[in-house]
N, C-alpha and C. Protein backbone atom coordinates (compact mmCIF):
# COMPACT_ATOMS: atom_id res chain seq x y z
N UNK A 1 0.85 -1.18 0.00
CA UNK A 1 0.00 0.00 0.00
C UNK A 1 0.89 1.24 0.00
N UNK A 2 0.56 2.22 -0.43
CA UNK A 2 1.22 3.52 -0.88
C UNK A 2 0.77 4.54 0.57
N UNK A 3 1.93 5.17 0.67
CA UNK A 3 2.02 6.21 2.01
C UNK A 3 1.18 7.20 1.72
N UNK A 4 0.78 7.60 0.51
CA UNK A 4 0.00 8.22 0.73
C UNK A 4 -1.55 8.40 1.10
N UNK A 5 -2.19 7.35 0.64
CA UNK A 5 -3.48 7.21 1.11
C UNK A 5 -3.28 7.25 2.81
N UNK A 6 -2.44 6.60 3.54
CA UNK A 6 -2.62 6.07 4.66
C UNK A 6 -2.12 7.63 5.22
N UNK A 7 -0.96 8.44 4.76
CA UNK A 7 -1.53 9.89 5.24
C UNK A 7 -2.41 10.43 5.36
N UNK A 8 -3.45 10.54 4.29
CA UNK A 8 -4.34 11.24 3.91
C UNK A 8 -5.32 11.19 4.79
N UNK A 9 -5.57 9.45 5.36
CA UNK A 9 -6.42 8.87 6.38
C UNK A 9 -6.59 9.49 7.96
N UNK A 10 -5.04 9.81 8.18
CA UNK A 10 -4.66 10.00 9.18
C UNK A 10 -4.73 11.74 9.47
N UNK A 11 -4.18 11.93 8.52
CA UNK A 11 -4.78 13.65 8.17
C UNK A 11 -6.72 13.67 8.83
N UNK A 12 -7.17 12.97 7.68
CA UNK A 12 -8.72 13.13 8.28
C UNK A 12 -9.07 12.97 9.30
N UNK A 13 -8.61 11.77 9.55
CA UNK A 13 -8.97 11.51 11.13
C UNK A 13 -8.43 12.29 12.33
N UNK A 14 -7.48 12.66 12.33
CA UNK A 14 -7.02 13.81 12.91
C UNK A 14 -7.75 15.25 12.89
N UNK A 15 -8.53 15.61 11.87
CA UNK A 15 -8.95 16.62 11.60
C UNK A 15 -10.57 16.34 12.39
N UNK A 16 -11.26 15.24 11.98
CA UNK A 16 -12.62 15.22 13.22
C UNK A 16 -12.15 15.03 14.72
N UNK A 17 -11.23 14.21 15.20
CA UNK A 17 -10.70 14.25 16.33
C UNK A 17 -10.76 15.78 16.88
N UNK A 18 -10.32 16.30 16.16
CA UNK A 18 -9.95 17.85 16.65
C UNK A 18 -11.20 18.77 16.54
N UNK A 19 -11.83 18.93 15.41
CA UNK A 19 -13.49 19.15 15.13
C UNK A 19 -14.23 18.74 16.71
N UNK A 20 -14.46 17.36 16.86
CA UNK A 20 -15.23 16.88 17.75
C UNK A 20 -14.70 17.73 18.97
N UNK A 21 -13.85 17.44 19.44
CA UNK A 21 -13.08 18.40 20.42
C UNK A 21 -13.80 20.04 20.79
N UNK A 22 -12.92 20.33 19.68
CA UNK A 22 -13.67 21.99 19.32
C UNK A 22 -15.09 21.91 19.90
N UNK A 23 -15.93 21.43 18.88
CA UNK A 23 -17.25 21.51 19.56
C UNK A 23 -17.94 21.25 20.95
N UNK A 24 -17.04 20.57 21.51
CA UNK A 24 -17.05 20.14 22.61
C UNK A 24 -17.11 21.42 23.26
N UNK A 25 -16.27 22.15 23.50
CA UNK A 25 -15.78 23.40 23.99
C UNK A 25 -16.56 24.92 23.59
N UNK A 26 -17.05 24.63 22.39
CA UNK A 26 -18.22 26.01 21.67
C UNK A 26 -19.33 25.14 21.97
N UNK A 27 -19.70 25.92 23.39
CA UNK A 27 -21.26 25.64 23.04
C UNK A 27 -21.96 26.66 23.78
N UNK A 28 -23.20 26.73 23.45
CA UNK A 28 -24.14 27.94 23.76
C UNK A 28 -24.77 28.00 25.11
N UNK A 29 -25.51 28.88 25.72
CA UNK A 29 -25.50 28.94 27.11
C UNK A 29 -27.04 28.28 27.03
N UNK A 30 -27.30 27.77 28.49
CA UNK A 30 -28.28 27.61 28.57
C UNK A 30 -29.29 27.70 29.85
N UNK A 31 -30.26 26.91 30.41
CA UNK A 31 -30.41 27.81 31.60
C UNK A 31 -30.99 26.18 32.29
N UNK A 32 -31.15 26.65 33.54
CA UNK A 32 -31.39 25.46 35.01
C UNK A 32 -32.12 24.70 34.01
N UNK A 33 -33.27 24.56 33.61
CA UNK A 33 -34.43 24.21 33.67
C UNK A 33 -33.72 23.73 32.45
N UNK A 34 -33.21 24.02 31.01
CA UNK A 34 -32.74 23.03 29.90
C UNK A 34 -31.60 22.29 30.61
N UNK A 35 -30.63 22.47 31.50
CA UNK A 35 -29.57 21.83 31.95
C UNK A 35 -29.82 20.63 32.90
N UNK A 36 -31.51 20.47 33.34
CA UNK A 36 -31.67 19.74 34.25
C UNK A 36 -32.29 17.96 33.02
N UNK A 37 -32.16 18.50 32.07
CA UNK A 37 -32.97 17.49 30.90
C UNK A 37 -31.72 17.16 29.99
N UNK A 38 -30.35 17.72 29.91
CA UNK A 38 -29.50 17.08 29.39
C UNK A 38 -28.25 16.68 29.98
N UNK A 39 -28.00 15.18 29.40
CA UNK A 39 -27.59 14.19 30.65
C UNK A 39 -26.18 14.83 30.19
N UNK A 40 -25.56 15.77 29.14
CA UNK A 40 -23.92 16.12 29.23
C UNK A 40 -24.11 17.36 29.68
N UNK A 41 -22.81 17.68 29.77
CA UNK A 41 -22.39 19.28 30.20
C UNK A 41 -22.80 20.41 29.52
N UNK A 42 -22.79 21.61 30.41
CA UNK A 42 -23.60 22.41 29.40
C UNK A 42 -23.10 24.00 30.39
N UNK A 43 -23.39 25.14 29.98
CA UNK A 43 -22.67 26.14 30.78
C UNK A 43 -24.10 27.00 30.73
N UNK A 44 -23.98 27.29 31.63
CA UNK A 44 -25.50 28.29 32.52
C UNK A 44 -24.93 29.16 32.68
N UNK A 45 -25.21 30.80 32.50
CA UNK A 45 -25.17 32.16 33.00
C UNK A 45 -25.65 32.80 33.74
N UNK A 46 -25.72 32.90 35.00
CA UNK A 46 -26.28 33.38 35.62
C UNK A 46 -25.60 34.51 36.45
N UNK A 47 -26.83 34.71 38.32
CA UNK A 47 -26.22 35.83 38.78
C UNK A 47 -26.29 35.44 40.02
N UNK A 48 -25.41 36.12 41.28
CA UNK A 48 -25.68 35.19 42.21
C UNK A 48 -26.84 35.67 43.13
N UNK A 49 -27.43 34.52 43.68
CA UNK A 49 -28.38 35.00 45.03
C UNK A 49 -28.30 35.35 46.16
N UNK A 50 -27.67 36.68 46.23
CA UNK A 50 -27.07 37.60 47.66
C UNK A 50 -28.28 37.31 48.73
N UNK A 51 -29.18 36.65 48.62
CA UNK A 51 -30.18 36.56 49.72
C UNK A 51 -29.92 34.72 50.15
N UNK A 52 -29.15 34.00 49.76
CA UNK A 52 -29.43 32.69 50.15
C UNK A 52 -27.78 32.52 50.68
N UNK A 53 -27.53 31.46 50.87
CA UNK A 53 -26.21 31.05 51.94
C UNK A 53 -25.40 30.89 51.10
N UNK A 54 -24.30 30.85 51.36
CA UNK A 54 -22.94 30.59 50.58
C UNK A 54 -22.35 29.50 51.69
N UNK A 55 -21.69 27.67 51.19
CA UNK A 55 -20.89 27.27 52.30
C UNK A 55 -19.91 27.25 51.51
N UNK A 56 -18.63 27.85 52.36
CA UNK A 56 -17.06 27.35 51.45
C UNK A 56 -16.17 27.10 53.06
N UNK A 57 -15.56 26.04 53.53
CA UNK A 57 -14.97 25.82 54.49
C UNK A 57 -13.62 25.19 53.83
N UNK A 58 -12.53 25.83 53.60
CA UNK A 58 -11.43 25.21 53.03
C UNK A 58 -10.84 23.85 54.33
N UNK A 59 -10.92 24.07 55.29
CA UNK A 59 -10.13 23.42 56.06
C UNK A 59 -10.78 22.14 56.23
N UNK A 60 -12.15 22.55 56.41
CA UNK A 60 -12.85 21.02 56.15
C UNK A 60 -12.53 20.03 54.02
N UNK A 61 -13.18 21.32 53.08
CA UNK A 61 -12.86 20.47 52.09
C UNK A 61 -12.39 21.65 50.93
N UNK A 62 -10.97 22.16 50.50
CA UNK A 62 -10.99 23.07 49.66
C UNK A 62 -11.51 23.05 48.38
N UNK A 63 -11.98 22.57 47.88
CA UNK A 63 -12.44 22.18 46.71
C UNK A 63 -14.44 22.04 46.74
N UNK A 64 -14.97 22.52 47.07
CA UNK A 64 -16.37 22.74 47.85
C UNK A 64 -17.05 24.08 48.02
N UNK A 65 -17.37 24.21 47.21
CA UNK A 65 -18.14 25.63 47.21
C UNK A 65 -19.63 25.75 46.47
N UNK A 66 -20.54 25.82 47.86
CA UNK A 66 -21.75 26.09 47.28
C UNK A 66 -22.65 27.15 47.53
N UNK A 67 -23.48 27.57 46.76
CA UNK A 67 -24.24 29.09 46.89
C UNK A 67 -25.38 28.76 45.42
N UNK A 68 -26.00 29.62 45.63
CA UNK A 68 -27.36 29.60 45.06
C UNK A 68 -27.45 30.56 43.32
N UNK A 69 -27.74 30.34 43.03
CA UNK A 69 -27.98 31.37 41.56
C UNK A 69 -29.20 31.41 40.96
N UNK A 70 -29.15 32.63 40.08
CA UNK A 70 -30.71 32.81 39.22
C UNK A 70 -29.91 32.93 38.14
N UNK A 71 -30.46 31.99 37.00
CA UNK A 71 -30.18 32.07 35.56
C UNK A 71 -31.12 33.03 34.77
N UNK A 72 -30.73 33.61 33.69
CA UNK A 72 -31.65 34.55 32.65
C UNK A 72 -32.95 34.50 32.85
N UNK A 73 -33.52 33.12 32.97
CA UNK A 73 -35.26 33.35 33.02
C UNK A 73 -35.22 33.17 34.33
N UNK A 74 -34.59 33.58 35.84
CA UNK A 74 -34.76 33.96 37.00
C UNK A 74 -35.48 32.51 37.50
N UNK A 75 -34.87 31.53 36.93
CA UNK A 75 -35.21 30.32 37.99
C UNK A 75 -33.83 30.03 38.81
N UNK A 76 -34.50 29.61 39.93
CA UNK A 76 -32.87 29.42 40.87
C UNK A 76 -32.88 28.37 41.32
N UNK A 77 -31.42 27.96 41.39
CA UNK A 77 -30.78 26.65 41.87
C UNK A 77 -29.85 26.93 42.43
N UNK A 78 -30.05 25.42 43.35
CA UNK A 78 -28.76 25.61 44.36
C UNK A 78 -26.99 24.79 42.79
N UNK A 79 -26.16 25.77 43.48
CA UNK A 79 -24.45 25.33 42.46
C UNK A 79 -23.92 24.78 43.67
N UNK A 80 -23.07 23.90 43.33
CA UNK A 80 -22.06 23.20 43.91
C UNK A 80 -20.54 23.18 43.12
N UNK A 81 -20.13 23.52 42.96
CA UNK A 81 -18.58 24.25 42.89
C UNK A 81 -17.37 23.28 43.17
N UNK A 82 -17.11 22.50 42.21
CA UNK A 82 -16.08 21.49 42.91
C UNK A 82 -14.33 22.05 42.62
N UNK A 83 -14.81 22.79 43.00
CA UNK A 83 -12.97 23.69 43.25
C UNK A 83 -13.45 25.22 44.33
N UNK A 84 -12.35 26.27 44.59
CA UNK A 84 -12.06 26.66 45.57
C UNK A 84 -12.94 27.92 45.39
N UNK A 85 -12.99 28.59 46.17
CA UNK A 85 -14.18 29.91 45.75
C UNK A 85 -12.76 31.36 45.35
N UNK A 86 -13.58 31.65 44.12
CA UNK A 86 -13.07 32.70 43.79
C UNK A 86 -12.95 34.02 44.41
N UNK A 87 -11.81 34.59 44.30
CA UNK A 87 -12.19 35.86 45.22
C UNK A 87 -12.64 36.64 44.55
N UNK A 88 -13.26 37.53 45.54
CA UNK A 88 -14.79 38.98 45.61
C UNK A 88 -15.52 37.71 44.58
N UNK A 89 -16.09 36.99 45.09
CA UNK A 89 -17.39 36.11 44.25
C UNK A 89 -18.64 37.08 44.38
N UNK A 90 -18.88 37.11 45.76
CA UNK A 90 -20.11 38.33 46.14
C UNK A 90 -19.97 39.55 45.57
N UNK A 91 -18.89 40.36 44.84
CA UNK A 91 -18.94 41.10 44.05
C UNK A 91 -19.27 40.78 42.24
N UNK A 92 -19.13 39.66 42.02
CA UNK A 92 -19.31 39.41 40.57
C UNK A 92 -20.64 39.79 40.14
N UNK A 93 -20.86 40.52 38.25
CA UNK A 93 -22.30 40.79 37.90
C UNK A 93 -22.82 39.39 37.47
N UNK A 94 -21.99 38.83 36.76
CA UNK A 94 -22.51 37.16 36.50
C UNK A 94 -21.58 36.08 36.38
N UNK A 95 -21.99 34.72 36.30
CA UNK A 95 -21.46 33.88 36.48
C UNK A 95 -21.60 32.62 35.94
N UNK A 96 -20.76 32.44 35.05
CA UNK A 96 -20.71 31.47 34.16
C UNK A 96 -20.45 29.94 34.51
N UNK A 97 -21.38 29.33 34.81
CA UNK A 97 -20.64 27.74 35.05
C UNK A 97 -21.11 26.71 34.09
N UNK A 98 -20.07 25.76 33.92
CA UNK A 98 -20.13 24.51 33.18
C UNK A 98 -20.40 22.97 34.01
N UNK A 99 -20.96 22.34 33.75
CA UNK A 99 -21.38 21.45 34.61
C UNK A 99 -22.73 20.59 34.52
N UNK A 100 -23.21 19.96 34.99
CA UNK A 100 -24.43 18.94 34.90
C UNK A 100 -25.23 18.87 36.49
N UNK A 101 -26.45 19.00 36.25
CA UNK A 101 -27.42 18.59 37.56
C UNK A 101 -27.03 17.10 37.73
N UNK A 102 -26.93 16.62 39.06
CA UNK A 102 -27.10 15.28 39.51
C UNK A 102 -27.52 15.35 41.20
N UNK A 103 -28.64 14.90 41.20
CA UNK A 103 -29.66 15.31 42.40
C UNK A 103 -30.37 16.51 42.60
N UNK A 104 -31.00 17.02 41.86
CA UNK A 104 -30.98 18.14 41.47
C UNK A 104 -30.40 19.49 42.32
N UNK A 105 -28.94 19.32 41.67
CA UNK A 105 -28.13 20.69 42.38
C UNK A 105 -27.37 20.61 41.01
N UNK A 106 -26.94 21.79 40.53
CA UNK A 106 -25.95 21.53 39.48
C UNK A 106 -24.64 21.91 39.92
N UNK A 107 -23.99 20.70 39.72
CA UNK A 107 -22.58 20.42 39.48
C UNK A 107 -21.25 21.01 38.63
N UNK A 108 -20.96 22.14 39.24
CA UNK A 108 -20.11 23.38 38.38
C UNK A 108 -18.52 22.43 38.24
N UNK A 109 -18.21 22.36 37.25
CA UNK A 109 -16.50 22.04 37.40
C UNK A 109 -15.85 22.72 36.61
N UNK A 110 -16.39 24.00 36.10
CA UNK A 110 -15.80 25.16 36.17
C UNK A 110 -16.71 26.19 36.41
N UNK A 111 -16.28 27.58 36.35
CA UNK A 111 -16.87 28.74 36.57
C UNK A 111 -15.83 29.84 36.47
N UNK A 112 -16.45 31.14 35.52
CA UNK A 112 -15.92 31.85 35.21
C UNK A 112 -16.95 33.16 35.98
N UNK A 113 -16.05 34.36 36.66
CA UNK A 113 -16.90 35.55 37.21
C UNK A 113 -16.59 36.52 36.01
N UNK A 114 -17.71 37.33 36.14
CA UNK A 114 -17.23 38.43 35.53
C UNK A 114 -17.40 39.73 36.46
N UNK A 115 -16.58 40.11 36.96
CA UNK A 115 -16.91 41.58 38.01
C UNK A 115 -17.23 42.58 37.13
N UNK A 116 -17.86 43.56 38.06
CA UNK A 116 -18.11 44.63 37.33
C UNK A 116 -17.00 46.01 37.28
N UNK A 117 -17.03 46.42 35.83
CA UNK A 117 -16.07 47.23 35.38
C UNK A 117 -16.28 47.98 36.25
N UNK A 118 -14.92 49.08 36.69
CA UNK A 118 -14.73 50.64 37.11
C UNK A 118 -15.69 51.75 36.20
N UNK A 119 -15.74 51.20 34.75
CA UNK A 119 -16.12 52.12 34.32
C UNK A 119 -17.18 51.66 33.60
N UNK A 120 -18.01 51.12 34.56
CA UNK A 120 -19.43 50.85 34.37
C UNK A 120 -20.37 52.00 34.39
N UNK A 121 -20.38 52.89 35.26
CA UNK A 121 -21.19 53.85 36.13
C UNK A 121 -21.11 55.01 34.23
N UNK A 122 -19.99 55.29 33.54
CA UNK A 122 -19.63 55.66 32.75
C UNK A 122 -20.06 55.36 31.53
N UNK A 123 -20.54 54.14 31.54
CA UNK A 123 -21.02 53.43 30.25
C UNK A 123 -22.50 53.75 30.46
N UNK A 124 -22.94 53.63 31.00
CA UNK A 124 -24.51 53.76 31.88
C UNK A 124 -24.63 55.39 31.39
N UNK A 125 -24.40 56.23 31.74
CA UNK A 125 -24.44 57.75 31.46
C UNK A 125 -23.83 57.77 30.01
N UNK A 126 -23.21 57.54 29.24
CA UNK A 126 -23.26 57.86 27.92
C UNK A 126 -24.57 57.10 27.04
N UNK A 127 -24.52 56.08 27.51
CA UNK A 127 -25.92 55.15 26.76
C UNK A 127 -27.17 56.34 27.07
N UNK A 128 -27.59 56.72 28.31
CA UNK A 128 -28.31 57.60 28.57
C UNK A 128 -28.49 58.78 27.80
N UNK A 129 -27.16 59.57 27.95
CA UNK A 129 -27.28 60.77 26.93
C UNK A 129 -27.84 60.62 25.61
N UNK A 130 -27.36 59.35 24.82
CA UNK A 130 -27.34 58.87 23.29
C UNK A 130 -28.97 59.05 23.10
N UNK A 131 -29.31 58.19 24.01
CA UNK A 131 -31.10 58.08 24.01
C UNK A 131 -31.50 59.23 24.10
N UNK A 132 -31.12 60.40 24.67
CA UNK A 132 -31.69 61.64 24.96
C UNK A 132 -31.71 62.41 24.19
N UNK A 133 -30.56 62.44 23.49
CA UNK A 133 -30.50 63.24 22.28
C UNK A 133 -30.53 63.31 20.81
């Protein structure tokens, strides 16, 4: 057999390997209530619920962090956080986690914050003016 077909093979296959991958990684947000009906991973946006409890005890388990959230259509669930709590969490505007419900709590094994800019207050008053005038 000739080297090249069997490159060519390997080329392709290499190329969905990597495809499949990719997609793995691009995917679209979604919220409690679709995340609780699909059995893979999936990343929820939400915000946190400054009115419900936060537990994070490093000394008992560092990797353990749970607190409550409201996703886009303002349904809330309790997160469970299987790594360490980020600092100023209680300051973040939202919060991105990846993960799966199992018992119904969803299971974050990652999470990304986004705090809010300095020059938020700034963005807010020019949007304002624009509309005004």
């Amino acid at each position: 057999m000739k080297k090249i077909p069997i490159i060519i093979v390997l080329l392709v296959g290499g190329a969905i390997a990597l495809f499949m991958t990719a997609a793995d990684q691009i995917s679209s947000y979604s919220t409690f209530e679709t995340a609780e009906r699909v059995a893979g991973k999936v990343k929820v946006i939400g915000t946190l619920a400054l009115d419900k409890e936060m537990i994070y005890n490093p000394a008992k388990d560092p990797n353990y962090f749970s607190f409550y959230a409201n996703d886009e259509n303002g349904q809330q669930s309790k997160v469970v956080f299987l790594g360490e709590k980020p600092q100023d969490f209680e300051r973040s505007d939202q919060v991105v986690m990846t993960g799966k419900f199992k018992d119904g709590v969803f299971v974050a094994t990652e999470m990304l914050t986004k705090c809010p800019s300095k020059y938020k207050d700034e963005e807010v008053f020019v949007r304002s003016n624009a509309k005004a005038g």
